[in-house]
C-alpha atoms as a PDB file:
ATOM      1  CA  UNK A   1      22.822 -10.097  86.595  1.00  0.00           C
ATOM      2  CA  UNK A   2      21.611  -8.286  83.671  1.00  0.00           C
ATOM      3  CA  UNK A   3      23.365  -9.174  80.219  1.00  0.00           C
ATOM      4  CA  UNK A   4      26.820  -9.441  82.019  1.00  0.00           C
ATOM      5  CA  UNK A   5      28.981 -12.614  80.967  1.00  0.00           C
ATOM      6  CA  UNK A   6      32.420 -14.289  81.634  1.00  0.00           C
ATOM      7  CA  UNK A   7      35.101 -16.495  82.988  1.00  0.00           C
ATOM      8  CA  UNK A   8      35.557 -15.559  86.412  1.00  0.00           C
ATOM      9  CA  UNK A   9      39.245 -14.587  87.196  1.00  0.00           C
ATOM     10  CA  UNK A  10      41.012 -16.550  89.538  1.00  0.00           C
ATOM     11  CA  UNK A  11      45.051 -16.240  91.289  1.00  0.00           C
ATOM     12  CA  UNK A  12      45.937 -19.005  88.675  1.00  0.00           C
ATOM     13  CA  UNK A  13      44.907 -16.890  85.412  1.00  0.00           C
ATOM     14  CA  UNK A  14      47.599 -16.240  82.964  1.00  0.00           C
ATOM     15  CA  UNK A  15      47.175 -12.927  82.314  1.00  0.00           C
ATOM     16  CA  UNK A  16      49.818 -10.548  80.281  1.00  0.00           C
ATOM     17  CA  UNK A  17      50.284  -6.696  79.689  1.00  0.00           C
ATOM     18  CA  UNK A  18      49.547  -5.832  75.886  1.00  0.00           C
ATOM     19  CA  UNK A  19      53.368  -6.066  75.487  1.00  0.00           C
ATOM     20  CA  UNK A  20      54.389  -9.342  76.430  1.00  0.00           C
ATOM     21  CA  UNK A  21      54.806  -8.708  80.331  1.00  0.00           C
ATOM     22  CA  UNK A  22      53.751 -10.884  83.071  1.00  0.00           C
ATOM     23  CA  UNK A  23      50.680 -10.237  85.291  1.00  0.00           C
ATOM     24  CA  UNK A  24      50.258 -11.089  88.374  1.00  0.00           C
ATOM     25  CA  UNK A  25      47.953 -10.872  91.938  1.00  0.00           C
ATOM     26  CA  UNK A  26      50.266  -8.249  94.242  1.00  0.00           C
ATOM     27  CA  UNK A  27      47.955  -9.436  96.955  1.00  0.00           C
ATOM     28  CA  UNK A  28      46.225 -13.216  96.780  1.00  0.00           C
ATOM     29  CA  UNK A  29      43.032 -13.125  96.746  1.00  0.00           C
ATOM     30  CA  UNK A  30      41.890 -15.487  99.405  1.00  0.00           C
ATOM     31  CA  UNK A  31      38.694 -16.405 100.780  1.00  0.00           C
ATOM     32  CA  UNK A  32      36.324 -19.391 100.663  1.00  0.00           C
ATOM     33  CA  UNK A  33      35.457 -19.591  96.726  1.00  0.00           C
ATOM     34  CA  UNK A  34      37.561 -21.396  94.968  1.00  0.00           C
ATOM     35  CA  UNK A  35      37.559 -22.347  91.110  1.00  0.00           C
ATOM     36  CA  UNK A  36      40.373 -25.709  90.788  1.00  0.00           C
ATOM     37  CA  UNK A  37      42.021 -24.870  94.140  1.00  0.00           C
ATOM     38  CA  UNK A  38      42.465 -20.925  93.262  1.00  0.00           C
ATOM     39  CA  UNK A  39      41.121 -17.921  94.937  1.00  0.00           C
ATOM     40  CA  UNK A  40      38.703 -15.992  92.647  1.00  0.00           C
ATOM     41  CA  UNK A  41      40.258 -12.447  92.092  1.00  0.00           C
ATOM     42  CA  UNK A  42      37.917  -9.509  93.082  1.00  0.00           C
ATOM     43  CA  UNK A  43      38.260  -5.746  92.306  1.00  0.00           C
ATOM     44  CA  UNK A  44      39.990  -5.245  95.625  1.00  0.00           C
ATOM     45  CA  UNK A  45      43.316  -6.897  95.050  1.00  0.00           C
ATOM     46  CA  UNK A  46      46.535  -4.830  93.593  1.00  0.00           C
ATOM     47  CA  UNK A  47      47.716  -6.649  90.307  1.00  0.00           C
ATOM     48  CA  UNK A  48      51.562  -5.834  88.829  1.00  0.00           C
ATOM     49  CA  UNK A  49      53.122  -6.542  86.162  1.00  0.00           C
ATOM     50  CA  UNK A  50      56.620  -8.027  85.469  1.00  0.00           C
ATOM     51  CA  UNK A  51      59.156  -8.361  82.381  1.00  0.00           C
ATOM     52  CA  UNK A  52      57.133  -5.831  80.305  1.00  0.00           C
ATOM     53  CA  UNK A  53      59.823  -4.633  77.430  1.00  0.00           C
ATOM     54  CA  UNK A  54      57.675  -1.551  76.383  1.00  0.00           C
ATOM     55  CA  UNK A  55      59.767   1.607  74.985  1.00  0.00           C
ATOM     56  CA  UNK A  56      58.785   4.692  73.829  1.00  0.00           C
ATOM     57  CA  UNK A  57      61.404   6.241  71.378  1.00  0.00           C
ATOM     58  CA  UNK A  58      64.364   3.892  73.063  1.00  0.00           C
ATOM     59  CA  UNK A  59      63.271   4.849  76.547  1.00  0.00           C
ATOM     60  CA  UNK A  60      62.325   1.865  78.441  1.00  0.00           C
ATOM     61  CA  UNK A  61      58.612   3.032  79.756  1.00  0.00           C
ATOM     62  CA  UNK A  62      57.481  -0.516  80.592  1.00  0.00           C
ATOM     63  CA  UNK A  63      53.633  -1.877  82.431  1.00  0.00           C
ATOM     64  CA  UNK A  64      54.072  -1.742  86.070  1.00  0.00           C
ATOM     65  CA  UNK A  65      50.286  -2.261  87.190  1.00  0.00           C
ATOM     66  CA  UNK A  66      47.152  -2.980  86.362  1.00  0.00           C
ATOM     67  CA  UNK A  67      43.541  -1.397  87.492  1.00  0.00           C
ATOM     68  CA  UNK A  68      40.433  -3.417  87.162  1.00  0.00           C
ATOM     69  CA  UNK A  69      36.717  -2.320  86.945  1.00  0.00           C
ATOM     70  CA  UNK A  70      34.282  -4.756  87.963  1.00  0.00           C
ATOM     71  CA  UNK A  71      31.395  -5.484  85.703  1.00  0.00           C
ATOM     72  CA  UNK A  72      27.927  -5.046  87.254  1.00  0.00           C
ATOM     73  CA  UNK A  73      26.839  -8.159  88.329  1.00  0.00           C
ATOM     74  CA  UNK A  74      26.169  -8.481  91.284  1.00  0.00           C
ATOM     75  CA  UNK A  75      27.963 -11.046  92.405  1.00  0.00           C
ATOM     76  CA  UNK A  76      30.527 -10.646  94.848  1.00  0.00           C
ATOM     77  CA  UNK A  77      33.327 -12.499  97.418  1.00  0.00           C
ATOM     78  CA  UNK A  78      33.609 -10.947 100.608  1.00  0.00           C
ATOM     79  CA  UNK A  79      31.600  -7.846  99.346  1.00  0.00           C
ATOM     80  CA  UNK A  80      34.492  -7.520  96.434  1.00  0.00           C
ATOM     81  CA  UNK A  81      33.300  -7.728  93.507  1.00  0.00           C
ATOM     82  CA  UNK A  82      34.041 -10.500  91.046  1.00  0.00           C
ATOM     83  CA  UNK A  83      36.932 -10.011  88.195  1.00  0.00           C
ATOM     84  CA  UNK A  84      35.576 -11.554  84.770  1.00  0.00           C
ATOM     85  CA  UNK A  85      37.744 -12.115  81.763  1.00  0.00           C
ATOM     86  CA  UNK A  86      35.283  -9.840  80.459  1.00  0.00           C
ATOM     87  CA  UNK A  87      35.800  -7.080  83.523  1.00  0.00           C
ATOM     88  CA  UNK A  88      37.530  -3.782  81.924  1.00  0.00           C
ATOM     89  CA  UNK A  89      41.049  -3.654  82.540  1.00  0.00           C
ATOM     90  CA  UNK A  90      43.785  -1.138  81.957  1.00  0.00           C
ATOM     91  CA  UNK A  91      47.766  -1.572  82.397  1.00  0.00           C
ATOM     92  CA  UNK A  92      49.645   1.909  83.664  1.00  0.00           C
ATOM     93  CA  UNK A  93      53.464   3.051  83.291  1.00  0.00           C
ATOM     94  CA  UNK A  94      55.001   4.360  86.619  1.00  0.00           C
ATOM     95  CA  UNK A  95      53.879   7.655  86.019  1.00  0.00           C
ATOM     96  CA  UNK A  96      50.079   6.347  85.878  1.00  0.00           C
ATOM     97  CA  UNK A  97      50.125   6.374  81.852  1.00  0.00           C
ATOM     98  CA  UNK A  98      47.675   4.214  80.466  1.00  0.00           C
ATOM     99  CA  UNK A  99      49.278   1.917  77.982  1.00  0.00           C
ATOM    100  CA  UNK A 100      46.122  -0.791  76.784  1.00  0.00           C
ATOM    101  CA  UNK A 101      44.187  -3.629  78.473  1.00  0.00           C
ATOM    102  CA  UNK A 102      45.630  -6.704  79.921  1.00  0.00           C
ATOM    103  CA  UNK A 103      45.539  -9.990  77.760  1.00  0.00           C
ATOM    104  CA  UNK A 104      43.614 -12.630  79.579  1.00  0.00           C
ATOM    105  CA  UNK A 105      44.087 -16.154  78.421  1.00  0.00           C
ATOM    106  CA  UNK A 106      41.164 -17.963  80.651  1.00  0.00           C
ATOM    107  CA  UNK A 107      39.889 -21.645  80.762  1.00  0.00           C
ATOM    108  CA  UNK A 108      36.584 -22.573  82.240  1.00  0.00           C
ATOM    109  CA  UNK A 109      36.954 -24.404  85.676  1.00  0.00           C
ATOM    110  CA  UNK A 110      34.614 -25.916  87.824  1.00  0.00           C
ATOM    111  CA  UNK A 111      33.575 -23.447  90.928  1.00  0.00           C
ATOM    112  CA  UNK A 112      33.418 -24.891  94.202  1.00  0.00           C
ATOM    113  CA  UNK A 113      32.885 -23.160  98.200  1.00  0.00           C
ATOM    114  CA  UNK A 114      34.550 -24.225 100.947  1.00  0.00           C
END
């Protein structure tokens, strides 16, 4: 792990679209680390996003998913790679428009296996 830092992302972080909108793990992560009882989240899972009230000149054009890019370090569940509050993040429209980065609102937990 060379310079790379963060909170690692777990099914329990409250995470938001830059509008106000709800985001959330389409498909758990699961697996045997665990940080306070919640699967850490890895690249490989599908994250969506709910309630978003964006509009673009009245038209309702609102967050609808979210794709992750998983910083370099190395360190990996399952041979995913780790999401950090850190990790770069981008929320899309329907029609794949990107429309800003996620808002992550992370707390340090402890980190256990098993």
């Amino acid at each position: 792990m060379s310079g790379t830092s963060g909170i690692l992302l777990d099914a329990d972080a409250v995470i938001g679209c830059p509008h106000g909108g709800r985001v959330a793990a389409a498909t758990p992560p699961a697996g045997g680390l665990r940080i306070a009882g919640a699967a850490v989240a890895t690249a490989t899972h599908s994250w969506v996003v709910t309630g978003c009230p964006h509009t673009v000149d009245g038209v309702p054009v609102p967050c609808v998913t979210v794709r992750w890019t998983a910083d370099g370090t190395g360190v990996t569940v399952a041979g995913a790679p780790v999401l950090l509050d850190t990790s770069a993040a981008q929320c899309f429209s329907a029609a794949h428009v990107p429309q800003g980065p996620p808002v992550i609102q992370a707390t340090q937990r402890k980190v256990t296996h098993g």
